[in-house]
N, C-alpha and C. Protein backbone atom coordinates (compact mmCIF):
# COMPACT_ATOMS: atom_id res chain seq x y z
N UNK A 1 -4.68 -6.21 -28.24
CA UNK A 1 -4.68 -7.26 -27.25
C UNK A 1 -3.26 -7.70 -26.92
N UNK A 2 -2.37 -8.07 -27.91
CA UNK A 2 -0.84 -7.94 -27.92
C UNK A 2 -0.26 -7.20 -26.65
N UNK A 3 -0.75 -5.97 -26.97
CA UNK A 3 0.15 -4.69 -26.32
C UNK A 3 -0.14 -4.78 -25.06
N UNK A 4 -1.46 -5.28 -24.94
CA UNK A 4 -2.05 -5.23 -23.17
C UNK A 4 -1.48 -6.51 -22.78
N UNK A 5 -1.21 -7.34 -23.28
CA UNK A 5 -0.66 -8.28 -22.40
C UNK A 5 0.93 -7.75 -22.43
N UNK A 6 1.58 -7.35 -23.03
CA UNK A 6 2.69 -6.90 -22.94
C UNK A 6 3.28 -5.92 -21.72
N UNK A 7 2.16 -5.13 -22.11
CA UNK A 7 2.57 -4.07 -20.97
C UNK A 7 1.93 -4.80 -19.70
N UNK A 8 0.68 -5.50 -19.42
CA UNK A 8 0.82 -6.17 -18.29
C UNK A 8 2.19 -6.98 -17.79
N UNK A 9 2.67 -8.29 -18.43
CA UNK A 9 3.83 -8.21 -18.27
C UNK A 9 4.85 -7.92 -17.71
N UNK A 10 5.01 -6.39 -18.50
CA UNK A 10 6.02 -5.35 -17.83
C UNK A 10 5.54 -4.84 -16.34
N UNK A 11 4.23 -4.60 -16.41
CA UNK A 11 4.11 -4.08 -14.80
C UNK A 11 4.40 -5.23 -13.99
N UNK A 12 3.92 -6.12 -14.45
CA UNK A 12 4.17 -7.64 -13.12
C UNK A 12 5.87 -7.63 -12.88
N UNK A 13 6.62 -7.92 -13.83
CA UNK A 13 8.28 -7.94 -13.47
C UNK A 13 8.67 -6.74 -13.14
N UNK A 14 8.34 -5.18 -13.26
CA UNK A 14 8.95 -4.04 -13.13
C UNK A 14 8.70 -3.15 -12.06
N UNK A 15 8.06 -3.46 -11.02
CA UNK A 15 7.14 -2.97 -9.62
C UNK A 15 7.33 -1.59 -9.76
N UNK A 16 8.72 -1.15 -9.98
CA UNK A 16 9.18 0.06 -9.86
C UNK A 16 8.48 1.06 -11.06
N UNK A 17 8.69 0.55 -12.27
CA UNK A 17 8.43 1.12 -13.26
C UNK A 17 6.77 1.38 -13.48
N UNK A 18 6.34 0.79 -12.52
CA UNK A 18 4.77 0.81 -12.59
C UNK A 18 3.92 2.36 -12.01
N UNK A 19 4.67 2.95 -11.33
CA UNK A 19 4.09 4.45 -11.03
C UNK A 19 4.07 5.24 -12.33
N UNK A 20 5.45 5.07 -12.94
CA UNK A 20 5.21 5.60 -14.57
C UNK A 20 4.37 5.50 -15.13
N UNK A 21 4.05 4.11 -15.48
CA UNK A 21 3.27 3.55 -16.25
C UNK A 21 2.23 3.89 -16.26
N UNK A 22 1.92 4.46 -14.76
CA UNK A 22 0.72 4.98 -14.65
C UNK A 22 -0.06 5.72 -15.23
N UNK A 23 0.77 6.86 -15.39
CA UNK A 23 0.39 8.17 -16.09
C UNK A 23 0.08 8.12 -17.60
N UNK A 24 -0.13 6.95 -18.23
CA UNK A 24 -0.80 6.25 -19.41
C UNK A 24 -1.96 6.05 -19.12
N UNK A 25 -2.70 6.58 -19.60
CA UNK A 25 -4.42 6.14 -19.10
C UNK A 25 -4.82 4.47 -19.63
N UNK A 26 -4.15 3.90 -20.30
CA UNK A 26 -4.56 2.71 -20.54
C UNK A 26 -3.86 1.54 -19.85
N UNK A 27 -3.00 2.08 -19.05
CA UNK A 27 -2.59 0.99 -17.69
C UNK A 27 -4.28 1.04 -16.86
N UNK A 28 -4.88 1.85 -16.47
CA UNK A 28 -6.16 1.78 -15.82
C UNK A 28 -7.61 0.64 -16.90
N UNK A 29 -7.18 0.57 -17.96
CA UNK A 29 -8.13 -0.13 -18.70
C UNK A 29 -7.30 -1.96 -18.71
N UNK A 30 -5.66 -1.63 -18.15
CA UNK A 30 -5.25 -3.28 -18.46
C UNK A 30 -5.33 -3.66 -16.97
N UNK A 31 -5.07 -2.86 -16.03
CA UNK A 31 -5.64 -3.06 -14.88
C UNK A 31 -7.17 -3.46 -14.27
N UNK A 32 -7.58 -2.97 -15.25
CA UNK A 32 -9.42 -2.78 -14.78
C UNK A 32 -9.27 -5.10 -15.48
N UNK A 33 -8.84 -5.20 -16.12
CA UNK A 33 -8.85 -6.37 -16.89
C UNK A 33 -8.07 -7.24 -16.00
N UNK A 34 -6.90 -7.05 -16.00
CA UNK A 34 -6.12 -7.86 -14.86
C UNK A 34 -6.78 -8.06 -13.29
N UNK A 35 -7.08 -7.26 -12.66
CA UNK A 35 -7.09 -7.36 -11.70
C UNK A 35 -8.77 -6.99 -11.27
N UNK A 36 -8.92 -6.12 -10.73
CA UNK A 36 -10.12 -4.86 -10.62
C UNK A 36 -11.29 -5.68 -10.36
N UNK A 37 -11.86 -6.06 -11.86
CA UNK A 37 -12.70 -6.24 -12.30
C UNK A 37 -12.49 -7.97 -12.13
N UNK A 38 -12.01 -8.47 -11.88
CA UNK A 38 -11.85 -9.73 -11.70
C UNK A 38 -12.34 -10.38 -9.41
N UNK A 39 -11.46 -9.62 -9.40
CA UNK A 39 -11.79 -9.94 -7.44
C UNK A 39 -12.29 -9.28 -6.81
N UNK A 40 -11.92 -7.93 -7.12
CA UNK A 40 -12.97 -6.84 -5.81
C UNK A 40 -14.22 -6.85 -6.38
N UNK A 41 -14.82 -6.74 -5.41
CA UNK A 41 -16.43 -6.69 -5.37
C UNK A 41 -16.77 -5.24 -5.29
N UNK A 42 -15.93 -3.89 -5.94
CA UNK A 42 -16.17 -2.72 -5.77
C UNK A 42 -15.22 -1.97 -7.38
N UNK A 43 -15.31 -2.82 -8.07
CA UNK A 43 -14.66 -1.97 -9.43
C UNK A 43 -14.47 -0.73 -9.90
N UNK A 44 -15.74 -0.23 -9.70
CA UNK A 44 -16.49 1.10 -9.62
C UNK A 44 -15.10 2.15 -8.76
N UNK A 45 -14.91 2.16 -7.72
CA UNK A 45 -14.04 2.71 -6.91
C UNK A 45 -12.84 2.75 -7.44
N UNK A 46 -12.06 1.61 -7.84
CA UNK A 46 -10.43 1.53 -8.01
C UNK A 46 -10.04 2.76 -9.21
N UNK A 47 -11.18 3.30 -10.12
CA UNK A 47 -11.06 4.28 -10.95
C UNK A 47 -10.51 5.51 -10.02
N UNK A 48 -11.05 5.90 -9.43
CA UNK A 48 -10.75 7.11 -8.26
C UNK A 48 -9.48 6.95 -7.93
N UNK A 49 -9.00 5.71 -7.35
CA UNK A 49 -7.66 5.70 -6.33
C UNK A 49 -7.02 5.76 -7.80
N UNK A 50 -6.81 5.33 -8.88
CA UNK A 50 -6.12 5.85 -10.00
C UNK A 50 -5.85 6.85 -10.28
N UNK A 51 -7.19 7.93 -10.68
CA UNK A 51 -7.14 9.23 -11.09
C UNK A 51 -6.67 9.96 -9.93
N UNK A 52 -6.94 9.81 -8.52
CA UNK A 52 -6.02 10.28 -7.40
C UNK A 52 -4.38 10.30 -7.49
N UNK A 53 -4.34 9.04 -7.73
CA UNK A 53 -2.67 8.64 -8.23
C UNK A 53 -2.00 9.20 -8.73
N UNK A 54 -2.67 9.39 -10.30
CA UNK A 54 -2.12 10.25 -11.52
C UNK A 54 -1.68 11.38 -11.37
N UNK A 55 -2.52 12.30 -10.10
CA UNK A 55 -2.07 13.51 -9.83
C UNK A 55 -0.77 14.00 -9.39
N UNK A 56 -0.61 15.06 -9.59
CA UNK A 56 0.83 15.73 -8.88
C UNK A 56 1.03 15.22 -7.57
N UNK A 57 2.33 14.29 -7.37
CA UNK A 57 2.04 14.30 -5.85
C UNK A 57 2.40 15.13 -4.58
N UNK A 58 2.08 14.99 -3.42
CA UNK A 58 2.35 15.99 -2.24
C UNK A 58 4.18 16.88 -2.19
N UNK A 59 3.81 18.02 -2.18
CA UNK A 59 5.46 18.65 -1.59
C UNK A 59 5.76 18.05 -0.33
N UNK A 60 6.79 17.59 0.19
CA UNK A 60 7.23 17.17 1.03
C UNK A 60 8.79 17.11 1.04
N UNK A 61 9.23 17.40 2.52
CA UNK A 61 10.99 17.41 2.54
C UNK A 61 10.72 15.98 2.10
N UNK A 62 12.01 15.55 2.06
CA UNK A 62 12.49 14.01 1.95
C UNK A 62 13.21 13.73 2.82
N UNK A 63 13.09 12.65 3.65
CA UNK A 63 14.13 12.38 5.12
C UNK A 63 14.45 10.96 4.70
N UNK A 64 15.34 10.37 5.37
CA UNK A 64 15.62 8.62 5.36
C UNK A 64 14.47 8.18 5.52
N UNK A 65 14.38 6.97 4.82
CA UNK A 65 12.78 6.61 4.97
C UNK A 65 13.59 4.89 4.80
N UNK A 66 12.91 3.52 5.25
CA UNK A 66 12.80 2.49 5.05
C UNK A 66 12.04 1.95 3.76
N UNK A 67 11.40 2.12 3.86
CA UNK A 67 10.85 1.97 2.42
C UNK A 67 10.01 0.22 2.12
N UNK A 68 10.38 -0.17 3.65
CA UNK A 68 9.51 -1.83 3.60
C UNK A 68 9.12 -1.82 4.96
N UNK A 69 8.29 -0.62 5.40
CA UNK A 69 8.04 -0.48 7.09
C UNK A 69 6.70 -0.98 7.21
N UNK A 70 6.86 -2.19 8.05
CA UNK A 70 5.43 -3.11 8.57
C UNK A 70 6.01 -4.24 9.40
N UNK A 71 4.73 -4.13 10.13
CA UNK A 71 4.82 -4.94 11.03
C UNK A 71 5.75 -6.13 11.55
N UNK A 72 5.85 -6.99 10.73
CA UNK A 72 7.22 -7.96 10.57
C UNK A 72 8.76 -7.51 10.38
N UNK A 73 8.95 -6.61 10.58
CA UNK A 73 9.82 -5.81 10.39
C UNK A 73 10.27 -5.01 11.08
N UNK A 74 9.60 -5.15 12.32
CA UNK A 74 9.52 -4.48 13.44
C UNK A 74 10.01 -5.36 15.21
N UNK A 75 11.34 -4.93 15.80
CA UNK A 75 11.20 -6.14 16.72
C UNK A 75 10.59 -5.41 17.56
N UNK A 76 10.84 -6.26 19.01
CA UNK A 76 10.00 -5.56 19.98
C UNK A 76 10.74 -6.36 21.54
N UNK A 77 10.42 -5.79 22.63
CA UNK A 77 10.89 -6.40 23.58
C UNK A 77 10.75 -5.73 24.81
N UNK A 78 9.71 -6.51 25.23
CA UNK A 78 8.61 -6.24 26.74
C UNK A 78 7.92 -4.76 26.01
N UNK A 79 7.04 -5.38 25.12
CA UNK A 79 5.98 -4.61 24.66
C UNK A 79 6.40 -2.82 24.42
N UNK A 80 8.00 -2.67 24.11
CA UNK A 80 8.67 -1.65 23.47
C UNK A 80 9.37 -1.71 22.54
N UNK A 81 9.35 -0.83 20.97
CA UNK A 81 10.32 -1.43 20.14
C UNK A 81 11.62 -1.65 20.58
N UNK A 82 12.03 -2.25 19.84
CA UNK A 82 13.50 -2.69 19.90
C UNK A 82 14.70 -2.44 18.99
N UNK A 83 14.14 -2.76 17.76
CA UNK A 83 14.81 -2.46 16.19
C UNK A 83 14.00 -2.38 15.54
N UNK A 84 14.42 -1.83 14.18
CA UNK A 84 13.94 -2.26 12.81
C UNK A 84 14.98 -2.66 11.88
N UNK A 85 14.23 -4.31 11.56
CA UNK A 85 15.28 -4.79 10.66
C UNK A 85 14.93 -4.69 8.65
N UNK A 86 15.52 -5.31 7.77
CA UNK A 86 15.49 -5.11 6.41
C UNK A 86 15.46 -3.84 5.87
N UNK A 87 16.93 -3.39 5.98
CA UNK A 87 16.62 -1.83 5.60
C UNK A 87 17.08 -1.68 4.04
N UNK A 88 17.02 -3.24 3.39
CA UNK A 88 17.97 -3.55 2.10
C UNK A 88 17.37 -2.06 0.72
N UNK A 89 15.67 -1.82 1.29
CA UNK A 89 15.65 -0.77 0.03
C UNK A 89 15.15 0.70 0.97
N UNK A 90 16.25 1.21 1.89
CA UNK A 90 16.33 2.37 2.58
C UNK A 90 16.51 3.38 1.61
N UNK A 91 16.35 4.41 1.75
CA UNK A 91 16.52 5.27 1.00
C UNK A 91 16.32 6.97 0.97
N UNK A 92 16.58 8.00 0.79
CA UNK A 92 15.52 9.81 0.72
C UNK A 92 14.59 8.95 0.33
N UNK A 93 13.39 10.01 0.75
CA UNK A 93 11.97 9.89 0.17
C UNK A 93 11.03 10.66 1.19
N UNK A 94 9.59 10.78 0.92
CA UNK A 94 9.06 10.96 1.51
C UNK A 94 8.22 9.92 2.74
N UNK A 95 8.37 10.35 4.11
CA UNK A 95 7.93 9.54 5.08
C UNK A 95 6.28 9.04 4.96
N UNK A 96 5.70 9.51 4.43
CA UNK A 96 4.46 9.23 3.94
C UNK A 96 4.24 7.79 3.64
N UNK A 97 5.23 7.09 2.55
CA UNK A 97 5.26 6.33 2.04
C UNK A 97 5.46 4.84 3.35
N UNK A 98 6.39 5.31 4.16
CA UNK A 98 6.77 4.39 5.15
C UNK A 98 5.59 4.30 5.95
N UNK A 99 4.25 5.42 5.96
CA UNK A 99 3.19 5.38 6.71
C UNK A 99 2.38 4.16 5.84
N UNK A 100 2.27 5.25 4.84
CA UNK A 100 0.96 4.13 4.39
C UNK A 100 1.57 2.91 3.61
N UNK A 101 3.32 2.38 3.55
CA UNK A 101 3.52 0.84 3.49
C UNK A 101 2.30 0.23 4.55
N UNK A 102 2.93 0.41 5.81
CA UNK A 102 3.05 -0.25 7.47
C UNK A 102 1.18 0.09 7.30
N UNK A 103 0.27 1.10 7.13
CA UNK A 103 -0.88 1.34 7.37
C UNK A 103 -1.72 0.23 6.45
N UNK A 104 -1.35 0.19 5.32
CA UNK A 104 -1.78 -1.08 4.13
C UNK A 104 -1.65 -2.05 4.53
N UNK A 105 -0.42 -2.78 4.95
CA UNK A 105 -0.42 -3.86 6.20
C UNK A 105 -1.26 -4.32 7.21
N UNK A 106 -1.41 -3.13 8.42
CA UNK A 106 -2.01 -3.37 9.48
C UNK A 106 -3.35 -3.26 8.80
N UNK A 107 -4.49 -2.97 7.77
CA UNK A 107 -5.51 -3.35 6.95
C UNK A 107 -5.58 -4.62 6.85
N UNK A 108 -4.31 -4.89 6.27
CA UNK A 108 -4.67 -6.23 5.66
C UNK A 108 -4.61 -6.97 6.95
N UNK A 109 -4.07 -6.99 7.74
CA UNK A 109 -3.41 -8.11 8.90
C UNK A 109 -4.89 -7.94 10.06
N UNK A 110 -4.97 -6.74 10.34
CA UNK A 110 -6.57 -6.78 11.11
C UNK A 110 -7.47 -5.53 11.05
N UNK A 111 -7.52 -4.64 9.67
CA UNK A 111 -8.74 -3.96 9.53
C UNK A 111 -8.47 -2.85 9.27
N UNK A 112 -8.97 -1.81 8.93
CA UNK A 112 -9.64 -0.67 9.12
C UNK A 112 -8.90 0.31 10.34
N UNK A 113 -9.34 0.18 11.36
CA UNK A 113 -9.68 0.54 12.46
C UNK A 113 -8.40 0.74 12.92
N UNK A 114 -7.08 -0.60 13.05
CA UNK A 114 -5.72 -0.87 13.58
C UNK A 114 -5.16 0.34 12.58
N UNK A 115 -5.55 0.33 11.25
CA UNK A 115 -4.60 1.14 10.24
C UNK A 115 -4.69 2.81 11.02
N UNK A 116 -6.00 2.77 11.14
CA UNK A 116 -5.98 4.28 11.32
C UNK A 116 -5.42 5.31 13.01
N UNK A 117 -6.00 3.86 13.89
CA UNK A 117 -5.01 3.90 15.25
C UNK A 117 -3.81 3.79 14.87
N UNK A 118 -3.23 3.06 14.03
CA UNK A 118 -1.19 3.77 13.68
C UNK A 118 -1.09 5.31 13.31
N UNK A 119 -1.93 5.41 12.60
CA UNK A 119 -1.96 6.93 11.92
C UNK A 119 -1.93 7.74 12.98
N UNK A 120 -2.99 7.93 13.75
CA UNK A 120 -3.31 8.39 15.36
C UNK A 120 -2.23 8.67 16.17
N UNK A 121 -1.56 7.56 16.37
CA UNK A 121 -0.09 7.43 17.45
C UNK A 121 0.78 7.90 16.66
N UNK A 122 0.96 7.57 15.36
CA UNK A 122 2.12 8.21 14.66
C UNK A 122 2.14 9.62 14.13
N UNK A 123 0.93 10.13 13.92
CA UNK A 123 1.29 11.82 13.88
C UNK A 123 0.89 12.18 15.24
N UNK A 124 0.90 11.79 16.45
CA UNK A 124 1.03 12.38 18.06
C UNK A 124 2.37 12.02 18.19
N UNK A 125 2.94 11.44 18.17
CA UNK A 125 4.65 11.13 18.59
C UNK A 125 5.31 11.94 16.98
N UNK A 126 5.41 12.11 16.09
CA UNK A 126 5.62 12.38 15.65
C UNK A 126 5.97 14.18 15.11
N UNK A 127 4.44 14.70 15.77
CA UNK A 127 4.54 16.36 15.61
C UNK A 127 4.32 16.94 14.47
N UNK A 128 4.84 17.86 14.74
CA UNK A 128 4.83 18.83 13.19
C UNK A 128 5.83 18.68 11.81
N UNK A 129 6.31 17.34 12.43
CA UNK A 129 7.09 17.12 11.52
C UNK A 129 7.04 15.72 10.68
N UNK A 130 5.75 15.28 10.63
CA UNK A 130 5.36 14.96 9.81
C UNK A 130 3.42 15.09 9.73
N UNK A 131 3.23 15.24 8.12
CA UNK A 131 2.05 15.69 7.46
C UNK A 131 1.19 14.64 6.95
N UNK A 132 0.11 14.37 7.50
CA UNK A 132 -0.92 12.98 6.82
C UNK A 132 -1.23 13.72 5.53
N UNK A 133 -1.30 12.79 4.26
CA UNK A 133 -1.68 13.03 2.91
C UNK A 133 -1.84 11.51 2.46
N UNK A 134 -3.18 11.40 2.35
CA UNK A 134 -3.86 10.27 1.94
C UNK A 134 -3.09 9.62 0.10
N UNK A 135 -2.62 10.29 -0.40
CA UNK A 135 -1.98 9.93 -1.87
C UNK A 135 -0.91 9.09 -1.17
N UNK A 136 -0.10 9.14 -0.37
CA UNK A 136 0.95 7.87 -0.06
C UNK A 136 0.18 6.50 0.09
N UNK A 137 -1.35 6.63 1.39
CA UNK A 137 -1.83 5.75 1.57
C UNK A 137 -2.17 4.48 0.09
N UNK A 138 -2.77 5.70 -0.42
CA UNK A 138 -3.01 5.33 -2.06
C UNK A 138 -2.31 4.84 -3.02
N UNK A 139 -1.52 5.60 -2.86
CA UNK A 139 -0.36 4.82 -3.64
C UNK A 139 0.70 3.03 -3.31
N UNK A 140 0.37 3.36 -1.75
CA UNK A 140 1.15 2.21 -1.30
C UNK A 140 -0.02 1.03 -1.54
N UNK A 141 -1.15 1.41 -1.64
CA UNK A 141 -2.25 0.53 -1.89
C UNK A 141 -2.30 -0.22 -3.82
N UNK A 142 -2.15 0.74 -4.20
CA UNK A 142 -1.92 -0.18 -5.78
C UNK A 142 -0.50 -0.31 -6.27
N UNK A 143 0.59 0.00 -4.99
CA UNK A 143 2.01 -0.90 -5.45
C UNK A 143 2.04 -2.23 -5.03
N UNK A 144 1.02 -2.87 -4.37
CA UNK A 144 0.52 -4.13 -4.10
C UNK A 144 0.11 -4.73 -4.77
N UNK A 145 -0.78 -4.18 -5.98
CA UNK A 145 -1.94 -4.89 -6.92
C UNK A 145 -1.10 -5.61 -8.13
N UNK A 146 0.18 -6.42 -7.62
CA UNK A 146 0.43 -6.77 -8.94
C UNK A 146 0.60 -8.21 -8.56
N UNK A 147 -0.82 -8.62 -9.31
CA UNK A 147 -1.02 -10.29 -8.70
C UNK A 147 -2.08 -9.95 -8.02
N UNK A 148 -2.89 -11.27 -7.98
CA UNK A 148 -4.04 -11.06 -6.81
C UNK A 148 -3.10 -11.38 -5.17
N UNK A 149 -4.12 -10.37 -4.72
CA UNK A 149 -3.59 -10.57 -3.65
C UNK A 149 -4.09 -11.57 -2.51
N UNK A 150 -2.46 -11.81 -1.70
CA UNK A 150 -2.75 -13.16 -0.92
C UNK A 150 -1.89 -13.14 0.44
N UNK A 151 -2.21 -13.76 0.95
CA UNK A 151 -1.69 -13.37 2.65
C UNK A 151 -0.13 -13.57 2.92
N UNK A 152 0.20 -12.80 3.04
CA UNK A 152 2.08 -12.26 3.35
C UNK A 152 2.48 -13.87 3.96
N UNK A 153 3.48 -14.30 3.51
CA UNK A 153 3.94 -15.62 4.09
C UNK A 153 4.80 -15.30 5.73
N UNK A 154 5.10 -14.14 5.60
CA UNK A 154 5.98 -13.59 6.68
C UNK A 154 4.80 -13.35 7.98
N UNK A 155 3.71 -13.06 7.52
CA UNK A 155 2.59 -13.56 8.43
C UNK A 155 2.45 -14.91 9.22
N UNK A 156 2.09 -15.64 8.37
CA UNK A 156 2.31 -17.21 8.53
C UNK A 156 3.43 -16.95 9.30
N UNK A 157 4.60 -17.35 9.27
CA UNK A 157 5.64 -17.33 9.90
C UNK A 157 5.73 -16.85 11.37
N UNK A 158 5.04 -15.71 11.54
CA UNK A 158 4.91 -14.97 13.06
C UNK A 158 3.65 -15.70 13.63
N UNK A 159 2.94 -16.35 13.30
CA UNK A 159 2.07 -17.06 13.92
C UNK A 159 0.39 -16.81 13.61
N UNK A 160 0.23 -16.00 12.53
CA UNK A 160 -0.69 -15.50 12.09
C UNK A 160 -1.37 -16.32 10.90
N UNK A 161 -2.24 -17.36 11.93
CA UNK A 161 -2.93 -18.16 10.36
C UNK A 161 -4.70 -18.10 10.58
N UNK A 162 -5.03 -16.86 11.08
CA UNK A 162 -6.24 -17.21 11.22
C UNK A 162 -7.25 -15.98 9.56
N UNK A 163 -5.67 -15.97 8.63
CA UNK A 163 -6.13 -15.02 7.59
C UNK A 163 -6.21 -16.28 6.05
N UNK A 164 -7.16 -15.62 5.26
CA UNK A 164 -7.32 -16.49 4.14
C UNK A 164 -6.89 -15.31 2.45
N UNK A 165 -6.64 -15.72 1.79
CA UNK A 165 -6.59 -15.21 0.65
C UNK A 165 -7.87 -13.72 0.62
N UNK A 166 -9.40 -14.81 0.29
CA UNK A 166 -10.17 -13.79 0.36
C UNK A 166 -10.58 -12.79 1.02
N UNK A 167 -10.23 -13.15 2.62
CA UNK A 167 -10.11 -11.95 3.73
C UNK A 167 -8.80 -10.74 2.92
N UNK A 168 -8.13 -10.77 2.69
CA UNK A 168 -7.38 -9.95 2.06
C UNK A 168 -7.59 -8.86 0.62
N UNK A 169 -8.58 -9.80 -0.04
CA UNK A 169 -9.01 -9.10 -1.45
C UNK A 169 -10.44 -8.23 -0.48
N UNK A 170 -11.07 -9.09 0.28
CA UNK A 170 -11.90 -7.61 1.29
C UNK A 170 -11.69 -6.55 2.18
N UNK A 171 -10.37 -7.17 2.73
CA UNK A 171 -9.97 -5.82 3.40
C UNK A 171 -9.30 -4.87 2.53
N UNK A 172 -8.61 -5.26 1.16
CA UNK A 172 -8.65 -4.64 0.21
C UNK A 172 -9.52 -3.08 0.10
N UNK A 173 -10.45 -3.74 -0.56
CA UNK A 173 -11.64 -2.74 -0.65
C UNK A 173 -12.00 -2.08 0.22
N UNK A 174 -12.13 -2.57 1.72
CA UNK A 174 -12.59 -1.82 2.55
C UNK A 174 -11.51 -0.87 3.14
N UNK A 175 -10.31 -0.87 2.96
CA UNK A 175 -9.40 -0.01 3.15
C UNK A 175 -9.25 1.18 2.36
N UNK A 176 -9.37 0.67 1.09
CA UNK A 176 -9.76 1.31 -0.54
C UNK A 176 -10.59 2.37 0.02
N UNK A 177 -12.24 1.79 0.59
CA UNK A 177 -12.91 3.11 0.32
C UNK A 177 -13.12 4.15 1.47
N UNK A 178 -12.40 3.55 2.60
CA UNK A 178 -11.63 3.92 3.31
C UNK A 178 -11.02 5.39 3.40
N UNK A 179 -10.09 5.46 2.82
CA UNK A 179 -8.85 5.96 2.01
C UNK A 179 -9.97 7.30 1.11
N UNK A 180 -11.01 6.66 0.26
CA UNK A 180 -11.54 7.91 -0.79
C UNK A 180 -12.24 8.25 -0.13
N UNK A 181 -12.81 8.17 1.03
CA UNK A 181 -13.30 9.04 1.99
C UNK A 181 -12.86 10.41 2.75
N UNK A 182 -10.84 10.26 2.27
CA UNK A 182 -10.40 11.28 3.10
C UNK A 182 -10.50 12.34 1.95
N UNK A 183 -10.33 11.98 0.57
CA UNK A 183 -9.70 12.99 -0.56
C UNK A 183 -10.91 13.54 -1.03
């Protein structure tokens, strides 16, 4: 009991260190405790997007990637982008990740449906040069889970208050099974 609160702990202060951590099968049993099994109304599932996780992930070049790409983060001007600002954790990586940040977002912010219309427009403008692989989606989905989750304040801020805590732990899930539909 010690150790699980310990290593919980460590995942809450260490965001980064938490993909590691992963590959311990008993982060999925302090998780199932922390979180899981506590708010979503679909427990049963979050096992999958784990064992998905754990796996080898996708070959992919690595290009500049942002690495905090969503919506708020995005200017705009006469309904064309404009910039993208906070590039403080830019970095190589795979572009995947910058998809399914911004796709986890537009879930949470209005559904399902918005996430997968980005996906849509973004591999048509995009081309052959970049590859949908649902493990980024996945992954960007439980680099969130530390803390229950609750509505982005940077939301609030843009004018967006018609969202509540619990709308968020459901679009959660419904993005979740979502997502294990593609793999």
């Amino acid at each position: 009991k010690v150790v699980g609160c310990v290593v919980t702990s460590i995942i809450l202060r260490f965001r980064g260190v938490a993909i590691f951590l992963l590959k311990n099968p008993s982060i999925k049993v302090v998780y199932s405790l922390f979180y899981i099994k506590v708010l979503t109304k679909r427990p049963e599932l979050w096992g999958a997007v784990f064992d998905f996780v754990r796996e080898p992930r996708p070959q992919v070049k690595p290009c500049f990637i942002h690495r905090d790409y969503h919506p708020t983060n995005i200017l705009w001007v006469d309904d064309k982008v404009s910039g993208v600002v906070d590039w403080v954790n830019a970095c190589r990586g795979p572009a995947g990740i910058d998809i399914g940040h911004c796709r986890l977002n537009l879930a949470m912010l209005f559904g399902v449906s918005t996430a997968d219309e980005f996906l849509s427009a973004y591999e048509k403008l995009a081309g052959y040069s970049f590859s949908y692989h649902p493990y980024w989606d996945l992954l960007s989905l439980i680099d969130i889970l530390f803390g229950s989750p609750e509505v982005y304040p940077g939301w609030i801020a843009f004018g967006v208050t018609n969202l509540t805590d619990q709308m968020m732990v459901d679009r959660l899930d419904q993005y979740m099974k979502s997502l294990l539909k593609k793999i």
